[in-house]
C-alpha atoms as a PDB file:
ATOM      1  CA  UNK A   1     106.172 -21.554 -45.394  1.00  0.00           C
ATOM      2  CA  UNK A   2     105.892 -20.576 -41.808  1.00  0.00           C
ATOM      3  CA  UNK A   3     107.105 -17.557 -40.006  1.00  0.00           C
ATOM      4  CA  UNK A   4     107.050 -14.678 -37.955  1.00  0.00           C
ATOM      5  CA  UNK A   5     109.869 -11.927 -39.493  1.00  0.00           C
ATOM      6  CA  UNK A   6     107.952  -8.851 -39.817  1.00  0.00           C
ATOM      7  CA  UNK A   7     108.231  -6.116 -37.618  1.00  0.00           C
ATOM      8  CA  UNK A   8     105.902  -5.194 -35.080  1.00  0.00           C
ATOM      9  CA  UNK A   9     103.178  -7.134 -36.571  1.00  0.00           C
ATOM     10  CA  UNK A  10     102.505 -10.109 -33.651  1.00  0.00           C
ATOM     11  CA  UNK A  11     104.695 -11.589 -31.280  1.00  0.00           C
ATOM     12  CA  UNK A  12     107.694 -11.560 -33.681  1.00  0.00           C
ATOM     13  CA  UNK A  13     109.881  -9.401 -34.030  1.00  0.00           C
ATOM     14  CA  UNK A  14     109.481  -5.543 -32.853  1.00  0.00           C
ATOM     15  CA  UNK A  15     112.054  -4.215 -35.195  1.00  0.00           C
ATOM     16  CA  UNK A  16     113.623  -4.279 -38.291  1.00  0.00           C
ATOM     17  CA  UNK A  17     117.049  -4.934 -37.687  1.00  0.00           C
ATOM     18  CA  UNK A  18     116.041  -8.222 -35.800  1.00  0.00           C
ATOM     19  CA  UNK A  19     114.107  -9.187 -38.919  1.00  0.00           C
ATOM     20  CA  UNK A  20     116.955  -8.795 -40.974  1.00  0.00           C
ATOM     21  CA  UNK A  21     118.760 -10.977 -38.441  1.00  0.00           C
ATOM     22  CA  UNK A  22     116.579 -13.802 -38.757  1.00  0.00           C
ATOM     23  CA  UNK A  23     116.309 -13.413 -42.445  1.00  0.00           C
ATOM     24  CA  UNK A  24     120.327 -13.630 -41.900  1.00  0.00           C
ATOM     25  CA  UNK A  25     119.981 -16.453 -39.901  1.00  0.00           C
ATOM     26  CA  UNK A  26     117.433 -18.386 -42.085  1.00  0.00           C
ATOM     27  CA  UNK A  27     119.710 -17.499 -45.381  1.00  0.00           C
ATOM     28  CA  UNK A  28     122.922 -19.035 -43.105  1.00  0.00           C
ATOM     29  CA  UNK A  29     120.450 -22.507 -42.414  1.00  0.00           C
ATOM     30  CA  UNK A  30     119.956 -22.575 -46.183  1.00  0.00           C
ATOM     31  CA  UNK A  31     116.583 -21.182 -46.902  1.00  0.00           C
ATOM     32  CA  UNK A  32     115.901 -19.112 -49.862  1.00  0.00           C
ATOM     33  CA  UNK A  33     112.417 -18.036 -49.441  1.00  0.00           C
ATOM     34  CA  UNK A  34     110.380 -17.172 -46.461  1.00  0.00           C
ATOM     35  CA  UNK A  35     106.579 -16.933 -46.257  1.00  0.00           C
ATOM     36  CA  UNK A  36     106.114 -14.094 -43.397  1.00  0.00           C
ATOM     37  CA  UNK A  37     102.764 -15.665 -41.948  1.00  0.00           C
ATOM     38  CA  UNK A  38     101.120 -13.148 -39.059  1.00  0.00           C
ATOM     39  CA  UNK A  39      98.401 -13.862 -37.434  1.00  0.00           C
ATOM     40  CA  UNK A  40      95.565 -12.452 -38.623  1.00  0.00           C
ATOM     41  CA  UNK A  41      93.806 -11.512 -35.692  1.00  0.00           C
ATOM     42  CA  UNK A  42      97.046  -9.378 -34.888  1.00  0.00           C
ATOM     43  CA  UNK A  43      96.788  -7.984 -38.157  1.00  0.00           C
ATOM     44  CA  UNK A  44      93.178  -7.635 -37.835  1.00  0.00           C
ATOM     45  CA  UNK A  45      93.994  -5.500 -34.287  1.00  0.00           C
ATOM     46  CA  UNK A  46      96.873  -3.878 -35.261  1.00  0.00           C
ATOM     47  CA  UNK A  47      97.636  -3.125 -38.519  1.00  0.00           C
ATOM     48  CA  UNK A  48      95.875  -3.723 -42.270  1.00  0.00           C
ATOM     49  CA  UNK A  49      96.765  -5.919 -45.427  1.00  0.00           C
ATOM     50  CA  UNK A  50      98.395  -3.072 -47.303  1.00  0.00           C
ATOM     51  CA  UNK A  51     100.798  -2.090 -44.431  1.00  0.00           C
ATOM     52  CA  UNK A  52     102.214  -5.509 -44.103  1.00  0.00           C
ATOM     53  CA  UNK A  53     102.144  -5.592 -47.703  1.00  0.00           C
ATOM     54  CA  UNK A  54     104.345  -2.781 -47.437  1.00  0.00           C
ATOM     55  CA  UNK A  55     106.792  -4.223 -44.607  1.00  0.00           C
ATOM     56  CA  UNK A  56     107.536  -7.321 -46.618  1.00  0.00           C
ATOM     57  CA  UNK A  57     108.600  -4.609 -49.578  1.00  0.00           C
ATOM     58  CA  UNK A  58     110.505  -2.889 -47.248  1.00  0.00           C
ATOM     59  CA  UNK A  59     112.025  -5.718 -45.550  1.00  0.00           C
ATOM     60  CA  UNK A  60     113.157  -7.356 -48.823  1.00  0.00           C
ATOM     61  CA  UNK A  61     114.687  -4.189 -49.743  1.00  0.00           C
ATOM     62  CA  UNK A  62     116.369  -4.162 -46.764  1.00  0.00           C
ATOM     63  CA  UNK A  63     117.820  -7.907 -47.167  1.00  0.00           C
ATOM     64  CA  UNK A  64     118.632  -6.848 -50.667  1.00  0.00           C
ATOM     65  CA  UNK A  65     121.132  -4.580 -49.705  1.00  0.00           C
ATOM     66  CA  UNK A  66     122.821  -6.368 -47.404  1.00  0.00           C
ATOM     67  CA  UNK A  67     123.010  -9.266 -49.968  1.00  0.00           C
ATOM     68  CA  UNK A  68     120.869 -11.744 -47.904  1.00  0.00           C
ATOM     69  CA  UNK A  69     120.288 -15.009 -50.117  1.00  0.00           C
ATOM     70  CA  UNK A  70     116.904 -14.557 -49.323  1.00  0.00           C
ATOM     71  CA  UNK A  71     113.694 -13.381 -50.471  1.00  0.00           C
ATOM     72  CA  UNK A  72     110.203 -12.926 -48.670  1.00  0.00           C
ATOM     73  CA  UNK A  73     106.822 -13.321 -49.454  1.00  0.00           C
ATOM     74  CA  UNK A  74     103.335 -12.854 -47.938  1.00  0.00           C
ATOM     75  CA  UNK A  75     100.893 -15.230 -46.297  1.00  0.00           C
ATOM     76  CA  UNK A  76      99.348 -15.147 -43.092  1.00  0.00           C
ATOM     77  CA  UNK A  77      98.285 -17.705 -40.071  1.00  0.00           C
ATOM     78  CA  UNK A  78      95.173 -17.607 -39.874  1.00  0.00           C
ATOM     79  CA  UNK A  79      92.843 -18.656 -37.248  1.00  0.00           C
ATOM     80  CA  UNK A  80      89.946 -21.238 -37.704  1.00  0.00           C
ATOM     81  CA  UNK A  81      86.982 -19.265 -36.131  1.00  0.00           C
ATOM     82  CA  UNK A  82      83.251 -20.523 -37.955  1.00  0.00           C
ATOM     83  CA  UNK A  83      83.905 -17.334 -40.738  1.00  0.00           C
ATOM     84  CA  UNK A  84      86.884 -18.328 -41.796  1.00  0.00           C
ATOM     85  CA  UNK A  85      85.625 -18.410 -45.253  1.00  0.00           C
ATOM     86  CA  UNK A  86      83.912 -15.220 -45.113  1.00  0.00           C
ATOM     87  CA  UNK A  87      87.306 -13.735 -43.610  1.00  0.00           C
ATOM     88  CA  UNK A  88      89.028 -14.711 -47.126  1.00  0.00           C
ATOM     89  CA  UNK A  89      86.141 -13.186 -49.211  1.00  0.00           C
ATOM     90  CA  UNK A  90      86.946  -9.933 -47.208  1.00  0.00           C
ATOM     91  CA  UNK A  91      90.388 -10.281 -47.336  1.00  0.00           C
ATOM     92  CA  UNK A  92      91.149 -10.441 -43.808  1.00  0.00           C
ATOM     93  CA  UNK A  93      92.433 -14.240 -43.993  1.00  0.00           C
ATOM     94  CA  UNK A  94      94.472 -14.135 -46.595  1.00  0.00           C
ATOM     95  CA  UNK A  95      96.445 -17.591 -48.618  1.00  0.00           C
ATOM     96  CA  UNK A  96      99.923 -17.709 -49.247  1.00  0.00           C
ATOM     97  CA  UNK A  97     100.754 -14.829 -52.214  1.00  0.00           C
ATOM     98  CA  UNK A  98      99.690 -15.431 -55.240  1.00  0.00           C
ATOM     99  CA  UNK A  99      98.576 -19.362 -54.684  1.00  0.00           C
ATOM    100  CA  UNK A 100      95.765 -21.460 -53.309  1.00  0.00           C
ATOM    101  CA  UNK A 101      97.257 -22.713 -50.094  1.00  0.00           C
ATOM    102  CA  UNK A 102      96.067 -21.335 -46.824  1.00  0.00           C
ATOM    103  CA  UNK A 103      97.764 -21.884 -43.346  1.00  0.00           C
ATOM    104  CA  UNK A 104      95.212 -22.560 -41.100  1.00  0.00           C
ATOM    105  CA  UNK A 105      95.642 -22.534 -37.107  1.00  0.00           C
ATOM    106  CA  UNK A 106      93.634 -25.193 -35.233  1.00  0.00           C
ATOM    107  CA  UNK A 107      92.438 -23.753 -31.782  1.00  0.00           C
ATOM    108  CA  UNK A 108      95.145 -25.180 -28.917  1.00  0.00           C
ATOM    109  CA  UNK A 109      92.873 -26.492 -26.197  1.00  0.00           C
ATOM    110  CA  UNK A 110      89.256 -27.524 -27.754  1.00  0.00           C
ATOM    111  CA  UNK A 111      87.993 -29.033 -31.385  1.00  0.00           C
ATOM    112  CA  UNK A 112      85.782 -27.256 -32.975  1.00  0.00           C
ATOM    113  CA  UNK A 113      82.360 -28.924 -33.763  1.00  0.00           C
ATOM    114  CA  UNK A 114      82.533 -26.903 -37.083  1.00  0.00           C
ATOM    115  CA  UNK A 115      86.708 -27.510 -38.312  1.00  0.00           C
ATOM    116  CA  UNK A 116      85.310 -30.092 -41.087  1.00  0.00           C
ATOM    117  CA  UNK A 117      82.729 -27.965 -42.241  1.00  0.00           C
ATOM    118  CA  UNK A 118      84.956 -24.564 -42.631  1.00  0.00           C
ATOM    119  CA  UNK A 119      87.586 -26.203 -44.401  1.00  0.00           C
ATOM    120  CA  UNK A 120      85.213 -27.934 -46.706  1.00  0.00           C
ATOM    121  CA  UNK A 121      83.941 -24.354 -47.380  1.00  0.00           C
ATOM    122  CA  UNK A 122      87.517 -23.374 -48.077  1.00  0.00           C
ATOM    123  CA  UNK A 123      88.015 -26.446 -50.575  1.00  0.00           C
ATOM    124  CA  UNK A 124      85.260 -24.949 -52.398  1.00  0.00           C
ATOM    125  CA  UNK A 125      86.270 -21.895 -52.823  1.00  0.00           C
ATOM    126  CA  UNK A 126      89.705 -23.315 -54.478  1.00  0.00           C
ATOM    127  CA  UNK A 127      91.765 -22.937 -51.708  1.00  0.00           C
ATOM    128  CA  UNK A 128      93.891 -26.001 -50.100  1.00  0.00           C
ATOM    129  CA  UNK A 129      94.397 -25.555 -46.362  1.00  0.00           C
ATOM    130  CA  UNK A 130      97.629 -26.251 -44.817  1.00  0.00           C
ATOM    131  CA  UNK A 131      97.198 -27.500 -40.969  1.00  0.00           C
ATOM    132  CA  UNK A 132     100.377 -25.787 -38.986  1.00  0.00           C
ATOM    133  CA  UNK A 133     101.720 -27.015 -35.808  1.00  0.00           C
ATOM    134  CA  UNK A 134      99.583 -30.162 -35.304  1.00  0.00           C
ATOM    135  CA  UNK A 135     101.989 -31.721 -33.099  1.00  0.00           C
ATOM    136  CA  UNK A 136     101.220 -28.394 -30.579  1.00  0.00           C
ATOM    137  CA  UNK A 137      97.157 -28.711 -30.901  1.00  0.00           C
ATOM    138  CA  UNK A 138      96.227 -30.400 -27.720  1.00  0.00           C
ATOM    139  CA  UNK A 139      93.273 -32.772 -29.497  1.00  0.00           C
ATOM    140  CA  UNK A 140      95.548 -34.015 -31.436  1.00  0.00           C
ATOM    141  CA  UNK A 141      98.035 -34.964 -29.383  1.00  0.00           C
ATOM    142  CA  UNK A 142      95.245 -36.744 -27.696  1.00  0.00           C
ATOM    143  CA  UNK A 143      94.207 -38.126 -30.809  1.00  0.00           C
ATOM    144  CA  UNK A 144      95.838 -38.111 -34.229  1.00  0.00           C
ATOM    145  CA  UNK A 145      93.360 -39.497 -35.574  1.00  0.00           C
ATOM    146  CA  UNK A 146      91.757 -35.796 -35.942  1.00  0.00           C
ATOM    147  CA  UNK A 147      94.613 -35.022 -38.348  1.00  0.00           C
ATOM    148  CA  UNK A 148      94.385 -38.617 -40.062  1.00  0.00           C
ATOM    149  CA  UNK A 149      91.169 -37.290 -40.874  1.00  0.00           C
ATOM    150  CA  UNK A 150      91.779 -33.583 -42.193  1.00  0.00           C
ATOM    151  CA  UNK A 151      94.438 -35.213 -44.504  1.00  0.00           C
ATOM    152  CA  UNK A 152      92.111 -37.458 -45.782  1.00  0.00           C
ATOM    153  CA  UNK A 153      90.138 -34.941 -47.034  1.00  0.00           C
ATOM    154  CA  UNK A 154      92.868 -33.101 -48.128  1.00  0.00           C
ATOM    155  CA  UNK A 155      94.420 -30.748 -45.919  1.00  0.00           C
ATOM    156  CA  UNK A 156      98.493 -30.634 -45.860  1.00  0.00           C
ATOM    157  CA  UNK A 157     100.139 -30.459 -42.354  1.00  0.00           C
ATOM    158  CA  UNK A 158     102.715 -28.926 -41.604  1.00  0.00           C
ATOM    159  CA  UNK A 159     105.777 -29.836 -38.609  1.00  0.00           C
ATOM    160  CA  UNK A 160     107.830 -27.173 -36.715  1.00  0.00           C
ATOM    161  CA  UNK A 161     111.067 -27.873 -37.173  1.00  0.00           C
ATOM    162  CA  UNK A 162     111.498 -26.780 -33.255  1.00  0.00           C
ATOM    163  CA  UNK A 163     109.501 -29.587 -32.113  1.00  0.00           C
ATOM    164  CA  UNK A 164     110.580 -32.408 -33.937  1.00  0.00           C
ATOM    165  CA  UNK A 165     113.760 -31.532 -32.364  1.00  0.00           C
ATOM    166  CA  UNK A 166     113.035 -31.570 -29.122  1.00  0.00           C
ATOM    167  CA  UNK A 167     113.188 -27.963 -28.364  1.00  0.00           C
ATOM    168  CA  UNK A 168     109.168 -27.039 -28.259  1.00  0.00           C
ATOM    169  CA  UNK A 169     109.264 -29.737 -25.231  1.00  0.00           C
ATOM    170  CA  UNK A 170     108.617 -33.240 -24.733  1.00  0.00           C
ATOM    171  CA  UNK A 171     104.764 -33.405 -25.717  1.00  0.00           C
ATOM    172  CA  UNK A 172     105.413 -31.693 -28.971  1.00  0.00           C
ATOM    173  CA  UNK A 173     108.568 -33.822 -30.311  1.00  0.00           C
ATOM    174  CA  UNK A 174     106.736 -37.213 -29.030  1.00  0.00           C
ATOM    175  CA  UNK A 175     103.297 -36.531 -31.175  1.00  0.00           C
ATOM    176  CA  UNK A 176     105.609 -34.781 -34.202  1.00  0.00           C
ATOM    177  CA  UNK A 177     107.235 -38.302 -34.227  1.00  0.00           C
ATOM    178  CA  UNK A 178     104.242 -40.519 -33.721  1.00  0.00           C
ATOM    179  CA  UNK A 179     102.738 -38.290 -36.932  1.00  0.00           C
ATOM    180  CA  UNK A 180     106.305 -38.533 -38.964  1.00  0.00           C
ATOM    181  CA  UNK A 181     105.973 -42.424 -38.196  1.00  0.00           C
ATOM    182  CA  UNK A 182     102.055 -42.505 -39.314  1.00  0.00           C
ATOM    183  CA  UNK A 183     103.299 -40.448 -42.696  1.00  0.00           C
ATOM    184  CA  UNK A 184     100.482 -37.479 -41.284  1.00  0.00           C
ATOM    185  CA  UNK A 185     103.244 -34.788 -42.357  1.00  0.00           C
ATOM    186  CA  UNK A 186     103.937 -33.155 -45.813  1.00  0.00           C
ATOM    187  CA  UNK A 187     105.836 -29.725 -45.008  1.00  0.00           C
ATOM    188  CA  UNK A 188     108.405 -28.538 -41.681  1.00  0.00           C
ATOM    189  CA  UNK A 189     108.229 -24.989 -41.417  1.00  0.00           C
ATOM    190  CA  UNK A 190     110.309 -23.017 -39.114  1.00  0.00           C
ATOM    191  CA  UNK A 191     107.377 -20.881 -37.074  1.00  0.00           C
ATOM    192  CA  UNK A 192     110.363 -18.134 -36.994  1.00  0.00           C
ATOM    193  CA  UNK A 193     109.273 -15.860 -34.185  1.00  0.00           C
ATOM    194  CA  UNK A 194     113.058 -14.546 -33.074  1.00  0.00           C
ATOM    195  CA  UNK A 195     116.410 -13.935 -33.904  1.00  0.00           C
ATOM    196  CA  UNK A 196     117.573 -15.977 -30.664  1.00  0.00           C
ATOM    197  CA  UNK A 197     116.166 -18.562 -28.121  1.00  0.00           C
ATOM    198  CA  UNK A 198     114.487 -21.633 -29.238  1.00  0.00           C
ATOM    199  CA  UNK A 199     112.373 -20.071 -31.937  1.00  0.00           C
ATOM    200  CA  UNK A 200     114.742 -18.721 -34.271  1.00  0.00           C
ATOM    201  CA  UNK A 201     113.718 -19.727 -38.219  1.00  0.00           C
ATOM    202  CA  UNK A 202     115.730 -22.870 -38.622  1.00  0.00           C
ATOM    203  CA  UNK A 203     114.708 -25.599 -40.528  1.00  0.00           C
ATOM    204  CA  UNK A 204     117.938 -27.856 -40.670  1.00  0.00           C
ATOM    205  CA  UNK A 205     117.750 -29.001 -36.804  1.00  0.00           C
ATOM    206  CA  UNK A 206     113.765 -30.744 -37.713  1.00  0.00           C
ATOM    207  CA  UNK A 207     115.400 -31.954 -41.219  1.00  0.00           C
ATOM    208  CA  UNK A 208     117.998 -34.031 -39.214  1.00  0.00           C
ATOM    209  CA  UNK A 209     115.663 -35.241 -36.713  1.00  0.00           C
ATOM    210  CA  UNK A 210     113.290 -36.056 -39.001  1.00  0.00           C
ATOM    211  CA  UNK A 211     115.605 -38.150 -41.339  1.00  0.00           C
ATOM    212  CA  UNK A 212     115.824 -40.593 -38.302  1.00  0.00           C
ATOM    213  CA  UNK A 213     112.398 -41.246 -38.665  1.00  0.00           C
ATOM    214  CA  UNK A 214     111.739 -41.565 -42.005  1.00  0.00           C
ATOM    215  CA  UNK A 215     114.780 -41.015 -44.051  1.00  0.00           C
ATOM    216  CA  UNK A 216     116.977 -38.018 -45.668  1.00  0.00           C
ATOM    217  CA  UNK A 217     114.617 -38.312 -48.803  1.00  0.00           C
ATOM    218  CA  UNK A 218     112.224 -38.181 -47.466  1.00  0.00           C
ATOM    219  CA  UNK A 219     112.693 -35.083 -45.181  1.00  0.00           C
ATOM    220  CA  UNK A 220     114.133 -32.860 -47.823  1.00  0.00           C
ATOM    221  CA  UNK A 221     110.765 -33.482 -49.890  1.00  0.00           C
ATOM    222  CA  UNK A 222     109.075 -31.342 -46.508  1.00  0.00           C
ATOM    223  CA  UNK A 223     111.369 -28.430 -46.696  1.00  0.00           C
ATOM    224  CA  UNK A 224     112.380 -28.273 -50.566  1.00  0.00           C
ATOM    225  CA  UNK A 225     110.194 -30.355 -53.269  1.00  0.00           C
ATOM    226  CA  UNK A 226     106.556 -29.710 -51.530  1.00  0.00           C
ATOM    227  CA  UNK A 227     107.316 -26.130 -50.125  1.00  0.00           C
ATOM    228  CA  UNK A 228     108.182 -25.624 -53.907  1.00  0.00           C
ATOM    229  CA  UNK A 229     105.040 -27.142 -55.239  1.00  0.00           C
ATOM    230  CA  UNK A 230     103.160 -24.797 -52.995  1.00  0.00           C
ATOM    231  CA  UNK A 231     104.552 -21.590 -53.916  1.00  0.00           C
ATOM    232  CA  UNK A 232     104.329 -22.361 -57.662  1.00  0.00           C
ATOM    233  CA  UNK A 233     100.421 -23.520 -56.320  1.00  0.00           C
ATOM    234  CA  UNK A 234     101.353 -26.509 -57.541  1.00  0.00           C
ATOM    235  CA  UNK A 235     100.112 -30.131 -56.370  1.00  0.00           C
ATOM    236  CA  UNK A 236     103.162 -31.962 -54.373  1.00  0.00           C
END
């Protein structure tokens, strides 16, 4: 539900044919469909809603004819910042296609006074946000009782794979397994970003690491039965 695979959007890819190679490489791991989730500011900056509307047509064309078990769809990271909410009614934050889940990006260093307040506002405009990275948000790591919290009032959170593995660094894997342990997760997502290096969209190496934690079951609900849910904008 989580990735960086279109071209020249953010700090993903700057190319097609390294798109297609991570969609190859995602396909190879096993997945078989791929929210592309840019950052909306980048979007905002660089490009518009219809063009990389257009790039995920083009890029599933693209996979399509090289017969890439895999299909894309649209979502977008987006930011908190206090107009989140006015961001969606303008359609510059956008939710994952066609549901009501939104990833939402906690800022890295600081905790917003106003986090519970914008993602109330979300809630009541029917949309479910979907906290990404957690285990990379430095309050958090101080304190996961922030995300304890969030969940309570229903937010989803979501794991990198990368990091529960160990490759996002120390920091990262020790607070993804403290939340694994405190059941604070519902989803892994890949946070794709390359086609090589420790970002590449792999979800298999944070299943595995996971299931030490809290069981195979239990770890293929986060990358197959709740992913699911949320793309049919179903509840998991």
């Amino acid at each position: 539900l989580h990735s960086h695979i279109l071209p020249g959007t953010d700090d993903g890819p700057s190319g097609m044919d390294e798109s297609i190679e991570m969609a190859r490489l995602a396909s190879d791991d096993g997945t078989r469909v791929m929210v592309a989730s840019p950052h909306n500011r980048d979007v905002a900056e660089r490009s518009s809603i219809s063009a990389i509307r257009s790039l995920v047509e083009q890029l599933n064309g693209e996979i399509a004819a090289r017969s890439i078990d895999l299909r894309v769809v649209l979502g977008m990271e987006n930011h908190l910042e206090l107009d989140t909410p006015e961001q969606v009614d303008r359609g510059q934050a956008i939710p994952i296609e066609g549901t009501h889940y939104i990833l939402i990006e906690l800022p890295f260093e600081a905790y917003p006074l106003f986090t519970e307040d914008v993602l109330f506002k979300l809630r009541l405009k029917g949309l479910r946000p979907i906290i990404v990275h957690p285990e990379r948000i430095g309050p958090i790591q101080e304190n996961p009782r922030i995300l304890a919290s969030l969940v309570q009032t229903g937010a989803l959170s979501q794991l990198t794979a990368g990091s529960i593995a160990g490759s996002q660094g120390r920091e990262a894997q020790r607070v993804s397994q403290q939340l694994l342990r405190q059941n604070l997760v519902h989803l892994i997502g890949s946070d794709g970003h390359d086609a090589r290096g420790n970002r590449v969209p792999h979800l298999s190496n944070g299943v595995e690491a996971a299931a030490k934690l809290v069981g195979r079951a239990a770890a293929l609900q986060m990358v197959e039965e709740v992913p699911r849910a949320v793309l049919n904008d179903e509840a998991p």
